[in-house]
N, C-alpha and C. Protein backbone atom coordinates (compact mmCIF):
# COMPACT_ATOMS: atom_id res chain seq x y z
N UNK A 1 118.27 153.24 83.77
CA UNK A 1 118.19 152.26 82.72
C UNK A 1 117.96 150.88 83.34
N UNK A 2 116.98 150.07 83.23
CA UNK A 2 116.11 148.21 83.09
C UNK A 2 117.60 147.69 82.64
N UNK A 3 118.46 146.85 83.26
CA UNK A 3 118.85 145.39 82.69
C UNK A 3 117.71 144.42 82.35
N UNK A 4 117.99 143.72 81.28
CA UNK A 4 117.15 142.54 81.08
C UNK A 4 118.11 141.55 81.23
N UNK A 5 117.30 140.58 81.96
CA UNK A 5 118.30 139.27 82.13
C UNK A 5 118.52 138.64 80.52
N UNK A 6 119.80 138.20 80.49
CA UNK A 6 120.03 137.68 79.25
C UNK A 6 119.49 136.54 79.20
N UNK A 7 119.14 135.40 79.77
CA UNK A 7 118.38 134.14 80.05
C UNK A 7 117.28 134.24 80.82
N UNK A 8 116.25 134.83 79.96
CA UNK A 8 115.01 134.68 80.72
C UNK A 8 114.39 133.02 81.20
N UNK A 9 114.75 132.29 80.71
CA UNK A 9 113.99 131.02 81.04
C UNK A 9 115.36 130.38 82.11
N UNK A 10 114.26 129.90 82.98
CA UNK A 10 115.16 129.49 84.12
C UNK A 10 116.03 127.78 83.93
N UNK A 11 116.39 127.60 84.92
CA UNK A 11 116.73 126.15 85.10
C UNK A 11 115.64 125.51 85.38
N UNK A 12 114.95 123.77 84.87
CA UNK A 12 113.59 123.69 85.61
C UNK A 12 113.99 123.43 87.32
N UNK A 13 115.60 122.92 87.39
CA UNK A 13 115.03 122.20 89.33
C UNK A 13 115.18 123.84 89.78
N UNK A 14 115.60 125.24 89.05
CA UNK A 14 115.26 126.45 90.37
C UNK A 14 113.79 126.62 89.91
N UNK A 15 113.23 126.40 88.54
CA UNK A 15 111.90 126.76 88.78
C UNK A 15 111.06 125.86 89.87
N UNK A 16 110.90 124.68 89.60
CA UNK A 16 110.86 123.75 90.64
C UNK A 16 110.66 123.89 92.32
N UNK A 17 112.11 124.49 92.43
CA UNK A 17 112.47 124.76 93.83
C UNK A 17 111.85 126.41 94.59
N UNK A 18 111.85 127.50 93.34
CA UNK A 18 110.62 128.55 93.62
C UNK A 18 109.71 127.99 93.84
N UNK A 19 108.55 127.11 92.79
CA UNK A 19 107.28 126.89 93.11
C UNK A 19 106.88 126.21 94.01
N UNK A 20 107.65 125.85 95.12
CA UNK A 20 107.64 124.91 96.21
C UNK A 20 108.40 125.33 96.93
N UNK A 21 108.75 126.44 97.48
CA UNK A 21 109.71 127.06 98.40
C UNK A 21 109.09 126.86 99.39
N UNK A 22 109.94 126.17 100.93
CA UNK A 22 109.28 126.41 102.24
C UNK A 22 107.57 125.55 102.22
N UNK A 23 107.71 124.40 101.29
CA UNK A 23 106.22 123.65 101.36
C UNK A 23 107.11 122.23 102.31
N UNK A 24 108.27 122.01 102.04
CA UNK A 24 108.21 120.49 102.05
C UNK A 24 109.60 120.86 102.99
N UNK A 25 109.23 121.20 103.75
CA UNK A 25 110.51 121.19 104.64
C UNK A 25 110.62 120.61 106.44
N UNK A 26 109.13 119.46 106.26
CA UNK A 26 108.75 118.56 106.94
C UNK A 26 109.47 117.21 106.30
N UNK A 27 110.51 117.29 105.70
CA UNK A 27 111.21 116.26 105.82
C UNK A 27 112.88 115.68 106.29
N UNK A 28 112.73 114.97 106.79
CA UNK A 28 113.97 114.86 107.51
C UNK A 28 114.87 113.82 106.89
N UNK A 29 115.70 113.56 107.59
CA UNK A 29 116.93 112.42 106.73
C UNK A 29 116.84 111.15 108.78
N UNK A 30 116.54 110.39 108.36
CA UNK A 30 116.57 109.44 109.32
C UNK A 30 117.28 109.06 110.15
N UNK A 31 117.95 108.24 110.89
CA UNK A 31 119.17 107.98 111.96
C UNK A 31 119.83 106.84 110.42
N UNK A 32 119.62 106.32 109.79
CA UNK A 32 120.24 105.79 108.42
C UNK A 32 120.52 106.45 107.42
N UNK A 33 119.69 107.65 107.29
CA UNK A 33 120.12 108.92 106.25
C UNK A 33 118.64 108.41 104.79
N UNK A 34 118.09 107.77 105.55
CA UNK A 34 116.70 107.30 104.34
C UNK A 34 115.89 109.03 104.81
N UNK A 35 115.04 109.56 103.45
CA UNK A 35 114.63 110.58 104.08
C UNK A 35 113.09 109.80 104.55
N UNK A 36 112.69 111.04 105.52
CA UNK A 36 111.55 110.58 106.31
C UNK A 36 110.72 112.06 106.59
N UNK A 37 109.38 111.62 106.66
CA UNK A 37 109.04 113.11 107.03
C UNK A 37 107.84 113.24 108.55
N UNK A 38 108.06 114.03 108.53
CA UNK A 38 106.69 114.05 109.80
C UNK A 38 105.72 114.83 108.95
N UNK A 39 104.75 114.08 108.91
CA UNK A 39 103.15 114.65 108.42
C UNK A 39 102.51 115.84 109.26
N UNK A 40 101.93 116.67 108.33
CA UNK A 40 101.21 117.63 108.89
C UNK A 40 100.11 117.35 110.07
N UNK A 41 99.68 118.08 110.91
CA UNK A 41 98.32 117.57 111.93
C UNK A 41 97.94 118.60 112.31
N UNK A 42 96.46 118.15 112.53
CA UNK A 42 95.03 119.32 113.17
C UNK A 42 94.95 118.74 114.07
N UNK A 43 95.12 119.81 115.19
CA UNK A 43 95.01 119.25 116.76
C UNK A 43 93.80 119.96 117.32
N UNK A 44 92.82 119.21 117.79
CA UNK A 44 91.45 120.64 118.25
C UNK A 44 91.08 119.67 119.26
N UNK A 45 90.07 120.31 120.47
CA UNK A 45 90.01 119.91 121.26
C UNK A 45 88.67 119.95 121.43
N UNK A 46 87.78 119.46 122.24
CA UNK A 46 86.08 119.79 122.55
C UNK A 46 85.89 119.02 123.75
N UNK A 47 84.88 119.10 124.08
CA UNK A 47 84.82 118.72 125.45
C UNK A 47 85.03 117.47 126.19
N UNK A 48 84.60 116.38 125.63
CA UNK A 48 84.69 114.80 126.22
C UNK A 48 85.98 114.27 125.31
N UNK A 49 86.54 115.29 124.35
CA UNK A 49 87.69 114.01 123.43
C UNK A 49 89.07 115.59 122.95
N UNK A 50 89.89 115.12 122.50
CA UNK A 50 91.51 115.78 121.69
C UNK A 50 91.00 115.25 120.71
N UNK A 51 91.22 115.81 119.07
CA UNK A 51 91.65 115.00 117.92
C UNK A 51 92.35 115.24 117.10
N UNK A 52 93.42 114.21 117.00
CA UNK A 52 94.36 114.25 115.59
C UNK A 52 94.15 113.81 114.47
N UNK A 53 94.33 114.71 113.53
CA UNK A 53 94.47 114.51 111.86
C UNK A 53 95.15 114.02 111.53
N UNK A 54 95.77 113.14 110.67
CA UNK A 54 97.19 113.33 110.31
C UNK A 54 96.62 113.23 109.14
N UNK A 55 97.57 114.07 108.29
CA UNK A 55 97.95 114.16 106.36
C UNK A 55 98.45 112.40 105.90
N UNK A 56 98.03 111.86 105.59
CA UNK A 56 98.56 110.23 105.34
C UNK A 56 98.12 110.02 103.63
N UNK A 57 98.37 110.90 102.60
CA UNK A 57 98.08 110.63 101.39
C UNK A 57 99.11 109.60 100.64
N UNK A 58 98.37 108.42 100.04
CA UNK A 58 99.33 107.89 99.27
C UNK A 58 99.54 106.31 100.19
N UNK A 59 99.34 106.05 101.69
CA UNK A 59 99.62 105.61 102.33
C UNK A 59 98.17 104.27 102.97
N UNK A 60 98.72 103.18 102.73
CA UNK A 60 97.84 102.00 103.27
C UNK A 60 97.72 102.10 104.70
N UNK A 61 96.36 101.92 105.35
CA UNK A 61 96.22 102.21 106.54
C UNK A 61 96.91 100.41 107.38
N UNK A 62 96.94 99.92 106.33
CA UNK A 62 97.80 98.48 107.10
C UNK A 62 99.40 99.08 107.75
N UNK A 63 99.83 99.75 106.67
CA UNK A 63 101.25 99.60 107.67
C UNK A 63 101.26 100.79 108.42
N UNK A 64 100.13 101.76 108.60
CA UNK A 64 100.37 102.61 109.79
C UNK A 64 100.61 101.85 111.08
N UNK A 65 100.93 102.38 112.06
CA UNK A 65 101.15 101.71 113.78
C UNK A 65 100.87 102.88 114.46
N UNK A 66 99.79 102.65 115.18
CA UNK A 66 99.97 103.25 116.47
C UNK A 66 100.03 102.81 117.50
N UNK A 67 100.99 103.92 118.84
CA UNK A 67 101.62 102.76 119.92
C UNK A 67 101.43 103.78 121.14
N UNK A 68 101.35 103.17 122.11
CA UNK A 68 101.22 104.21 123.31
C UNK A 68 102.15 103.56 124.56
N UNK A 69 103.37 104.64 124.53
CA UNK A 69 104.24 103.26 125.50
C UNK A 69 104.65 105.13 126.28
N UNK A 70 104.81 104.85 127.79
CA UNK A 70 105.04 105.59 128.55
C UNK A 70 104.08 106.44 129.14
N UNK A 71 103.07 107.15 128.25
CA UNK A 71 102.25 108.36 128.04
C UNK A 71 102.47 108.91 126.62
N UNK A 72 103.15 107.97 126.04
CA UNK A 72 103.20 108.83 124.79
C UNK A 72 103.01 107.91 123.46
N UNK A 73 102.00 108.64 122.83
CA UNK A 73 101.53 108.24 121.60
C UNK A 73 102.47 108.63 120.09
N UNK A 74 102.81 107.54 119.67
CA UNK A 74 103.56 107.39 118.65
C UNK A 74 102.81 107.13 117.31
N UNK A 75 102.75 107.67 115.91
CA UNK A 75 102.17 107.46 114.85
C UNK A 75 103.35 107.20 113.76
N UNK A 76 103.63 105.91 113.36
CA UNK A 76 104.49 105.34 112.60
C UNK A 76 104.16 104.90 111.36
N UNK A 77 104.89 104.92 110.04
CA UNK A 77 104.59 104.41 108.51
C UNK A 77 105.80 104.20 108.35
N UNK A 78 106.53 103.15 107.57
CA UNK A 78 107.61 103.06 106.83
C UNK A 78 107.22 101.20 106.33
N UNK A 79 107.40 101.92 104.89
CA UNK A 79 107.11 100.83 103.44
C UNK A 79 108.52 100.79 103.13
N UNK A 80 109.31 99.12 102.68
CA UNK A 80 109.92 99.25 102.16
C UNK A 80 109.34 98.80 100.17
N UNK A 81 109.69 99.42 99.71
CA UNK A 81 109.48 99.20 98.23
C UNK A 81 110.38 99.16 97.28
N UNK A 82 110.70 98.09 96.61
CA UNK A 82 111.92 97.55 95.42
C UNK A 82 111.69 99.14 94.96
N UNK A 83 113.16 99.21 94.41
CA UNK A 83 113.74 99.98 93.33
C UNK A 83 113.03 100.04 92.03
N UNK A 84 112.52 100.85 91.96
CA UNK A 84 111.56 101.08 90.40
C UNK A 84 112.79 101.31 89.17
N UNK A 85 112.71 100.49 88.27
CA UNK A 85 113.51 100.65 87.16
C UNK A 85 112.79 101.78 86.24
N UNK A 86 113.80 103.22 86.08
CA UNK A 86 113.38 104.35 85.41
C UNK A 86 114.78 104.62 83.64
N UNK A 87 113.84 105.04 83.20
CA UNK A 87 114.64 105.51 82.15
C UNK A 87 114.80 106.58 82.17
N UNK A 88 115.88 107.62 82.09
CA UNK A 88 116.22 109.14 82.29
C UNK A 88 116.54 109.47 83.72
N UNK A 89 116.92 110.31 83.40
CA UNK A 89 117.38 111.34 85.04
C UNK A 89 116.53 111.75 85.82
N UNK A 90 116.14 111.48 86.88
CA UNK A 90 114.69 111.79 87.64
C UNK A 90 116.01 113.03 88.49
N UNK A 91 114.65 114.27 87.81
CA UNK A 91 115.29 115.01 88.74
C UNK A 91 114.96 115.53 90.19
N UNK A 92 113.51 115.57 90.38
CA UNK A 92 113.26 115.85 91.69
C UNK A 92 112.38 114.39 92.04
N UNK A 93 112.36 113.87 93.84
CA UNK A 93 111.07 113.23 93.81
C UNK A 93 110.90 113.41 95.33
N UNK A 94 109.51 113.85 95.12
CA UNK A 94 109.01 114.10 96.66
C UNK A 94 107.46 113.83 96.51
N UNK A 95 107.34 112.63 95.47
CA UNK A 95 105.86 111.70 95.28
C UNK A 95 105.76 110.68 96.26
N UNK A 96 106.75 110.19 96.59
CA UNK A 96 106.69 108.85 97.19
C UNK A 96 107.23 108.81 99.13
N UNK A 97 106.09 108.23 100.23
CA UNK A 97 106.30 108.20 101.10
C UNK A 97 106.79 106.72 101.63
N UNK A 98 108.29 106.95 102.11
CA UNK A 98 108.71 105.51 102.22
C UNK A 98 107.90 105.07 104.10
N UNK A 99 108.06 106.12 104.87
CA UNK A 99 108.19 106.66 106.19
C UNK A 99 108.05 107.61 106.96
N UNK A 100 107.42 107.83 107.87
CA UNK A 100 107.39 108.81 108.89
C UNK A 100 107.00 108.32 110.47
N UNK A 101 106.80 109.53 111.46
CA UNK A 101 106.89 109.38 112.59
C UNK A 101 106.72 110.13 113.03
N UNK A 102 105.38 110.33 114.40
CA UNK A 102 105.30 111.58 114.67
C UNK A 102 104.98 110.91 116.19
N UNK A 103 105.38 111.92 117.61
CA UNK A 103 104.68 111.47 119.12
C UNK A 103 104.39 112.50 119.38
N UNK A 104 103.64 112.34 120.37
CA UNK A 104 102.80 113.09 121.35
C UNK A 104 102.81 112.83 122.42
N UNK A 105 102.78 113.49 123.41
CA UNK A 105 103.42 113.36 124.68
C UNK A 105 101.57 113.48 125.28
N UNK A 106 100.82 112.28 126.25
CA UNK A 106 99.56 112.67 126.19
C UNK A 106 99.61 113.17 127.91
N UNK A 107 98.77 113.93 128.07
CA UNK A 107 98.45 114.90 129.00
C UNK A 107 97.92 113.45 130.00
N UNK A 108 97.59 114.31 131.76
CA UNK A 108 96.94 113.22 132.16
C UNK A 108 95.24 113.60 131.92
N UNK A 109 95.22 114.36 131.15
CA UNK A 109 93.78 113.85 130.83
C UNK A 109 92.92 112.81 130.10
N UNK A 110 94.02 112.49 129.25
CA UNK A 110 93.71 111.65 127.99
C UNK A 110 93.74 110.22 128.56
N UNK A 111 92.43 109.33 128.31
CA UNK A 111 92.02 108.22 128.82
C UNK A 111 93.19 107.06 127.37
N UNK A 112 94.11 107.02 127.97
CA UNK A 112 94.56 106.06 126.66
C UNK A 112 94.08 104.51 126.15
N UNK A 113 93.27 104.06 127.56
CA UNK A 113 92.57 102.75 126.96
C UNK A 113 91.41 102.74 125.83
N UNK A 114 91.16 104.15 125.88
CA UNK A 114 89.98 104.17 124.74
C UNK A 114 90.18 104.81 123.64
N UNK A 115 91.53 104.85 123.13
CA UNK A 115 92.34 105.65 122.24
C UNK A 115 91.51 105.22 120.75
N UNK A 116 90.91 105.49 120.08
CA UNK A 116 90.60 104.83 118.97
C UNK A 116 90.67 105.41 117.70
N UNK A 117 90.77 105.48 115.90
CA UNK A 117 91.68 105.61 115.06
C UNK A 117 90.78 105.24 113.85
N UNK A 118 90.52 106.19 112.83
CA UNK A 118 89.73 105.94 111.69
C UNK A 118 91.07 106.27 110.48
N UNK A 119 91.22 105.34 109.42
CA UNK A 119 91.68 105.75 108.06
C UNK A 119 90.59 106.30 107.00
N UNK A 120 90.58 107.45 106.53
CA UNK A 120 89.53 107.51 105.34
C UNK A 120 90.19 108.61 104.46
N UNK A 121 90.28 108.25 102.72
CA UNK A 121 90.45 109.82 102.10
C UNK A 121 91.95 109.99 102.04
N UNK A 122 93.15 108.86 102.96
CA UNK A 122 94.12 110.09 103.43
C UNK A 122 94.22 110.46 104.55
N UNK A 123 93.48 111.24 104.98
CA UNK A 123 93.29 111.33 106.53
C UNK A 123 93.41 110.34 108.14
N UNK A 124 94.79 109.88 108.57
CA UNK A 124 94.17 109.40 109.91
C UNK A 124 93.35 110.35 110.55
N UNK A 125 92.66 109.81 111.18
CA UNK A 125 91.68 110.67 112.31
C UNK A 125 91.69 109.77 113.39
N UNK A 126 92.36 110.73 114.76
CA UNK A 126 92.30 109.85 116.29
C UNK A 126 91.53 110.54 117.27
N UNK A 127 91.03 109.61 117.53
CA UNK A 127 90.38 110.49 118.87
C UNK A 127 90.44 109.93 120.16
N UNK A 128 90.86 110.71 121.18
CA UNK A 128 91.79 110.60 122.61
C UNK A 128 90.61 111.19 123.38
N UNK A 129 89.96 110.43 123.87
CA UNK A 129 89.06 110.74 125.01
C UNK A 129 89.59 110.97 126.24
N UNK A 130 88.70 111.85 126.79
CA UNK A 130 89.05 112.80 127.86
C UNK A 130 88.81 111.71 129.21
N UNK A 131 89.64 111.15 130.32
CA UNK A 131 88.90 110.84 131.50
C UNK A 131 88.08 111.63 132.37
N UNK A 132 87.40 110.61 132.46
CA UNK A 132 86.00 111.51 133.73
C UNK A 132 86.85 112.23 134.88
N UNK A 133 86.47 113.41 134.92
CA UNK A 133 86.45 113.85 136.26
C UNK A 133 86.51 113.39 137.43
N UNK A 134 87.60 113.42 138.23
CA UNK A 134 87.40 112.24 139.67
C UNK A 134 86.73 113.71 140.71
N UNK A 135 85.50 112.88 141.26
CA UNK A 135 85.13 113.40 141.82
C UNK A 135 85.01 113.13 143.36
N UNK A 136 85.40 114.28 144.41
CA UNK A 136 85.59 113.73 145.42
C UNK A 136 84.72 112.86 146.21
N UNK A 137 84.91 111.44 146.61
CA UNK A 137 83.88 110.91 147.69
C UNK A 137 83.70 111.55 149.06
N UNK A 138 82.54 111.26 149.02
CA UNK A 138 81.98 112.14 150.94
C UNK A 138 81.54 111.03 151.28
N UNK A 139 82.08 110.77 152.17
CA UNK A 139 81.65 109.30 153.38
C UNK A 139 81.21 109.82 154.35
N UNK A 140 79.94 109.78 154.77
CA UNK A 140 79.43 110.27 155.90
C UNK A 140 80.07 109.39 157.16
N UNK A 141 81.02 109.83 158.57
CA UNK A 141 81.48 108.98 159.57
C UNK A 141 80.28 108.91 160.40
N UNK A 142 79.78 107.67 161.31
CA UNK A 142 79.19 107.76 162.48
C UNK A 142 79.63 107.97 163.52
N UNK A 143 79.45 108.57 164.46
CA UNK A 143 80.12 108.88 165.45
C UNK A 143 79.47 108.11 166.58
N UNK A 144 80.10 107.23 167.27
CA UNK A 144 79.85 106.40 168.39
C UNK A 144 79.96 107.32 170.13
C-alpha cells in the first residue's frame, strides 16, 4: 500500500533550497562574518599565455582590484551599499554581491609585468603571458 503525503505543497524556503541544492555553496562568511563568495573560473592554457575567467555578474569593473604581491595574483570586489529599505520578510537573498576574493599562486612561468585584464558581459578575462624561454648563451672562448 502508497502513503500519500498529507501536505503535498511544500514550504517555499525547502522548495527554494531543492531547486538550488549544491549551486551556491561558493560562498563563505568573511573574517567579520559579512558573507563573501569566491567566483567561479575557466582556467585554460595555450601556448604564449594562461587565462582566467572570472564569473563577475552584477559587478562594476571600477571596484574590481587586481594585485600581484609575492607571485601571487589576487582578484578582489567588495561594494559597500546602504541598507535598502524593504517591506515584508525577505526570505532568501543570494541576488546581491557585496564581495569576493580569489588568488592564484603564479607559476615561474608567468611573465607578471605583462599581466593584462578585460571587463565585458560579466566576465573578467586575464591573460598571464608566458615568459620567453631562456635560452642558453654560447660564447665562443679564444684561446691564446
Amino acid at each position: 500500500m502508497k502513503t500519500v503525503n498529507a501536505n503535498p505543497v511544500k514550504n517555499f524556503g525547502e522548495l527554494i533550497d531543492s531547486m538550488f541544492d549544491g549551486r551556491f555553496n561558493n560562498v563563505f562568511r568573511d573574517d567579520h562574518g559579512q558573507a563573501t563568495m569566491q567566483p567561479p573560473v575557466n582556467i585554460s592554457e595555450q601556448d604564449n599565455s594562461f587565462y582566467i575567467e572570472v564569473m563577475a555578474a552584477g559587478v562594476s569593473k571600477e571596484d574590481i582590484k587586481l594585485n600581484v604581491v609575492d607571485n601571487m595574483l589576487t582578484i578582489s570586489y567588495e561594494k559597500h551599499e546602504p541598507a535598502k529599505d524593504t517591506t515584508g520578510k525577505l526570505l532568501r537573498s543570494e541576488f546581491g554581491i557585496r564581495s569576493f576574493k580569489r588568488s592564484f599562486t603564479l607559476g615561474e612561468k608567468v611573465d607578471a609585468t605583462k599581466i593584462n585584464a578585460s571587463y565585458e558581459n560579466g566576465i573578467l578575462r586575464i591573460a598571464l603571458p608566458k615568459k620567453e624561454p631562456v635560452k642558453p648563451a654560447q660564447i665562443e672562448i679564444a684561446i691564446q
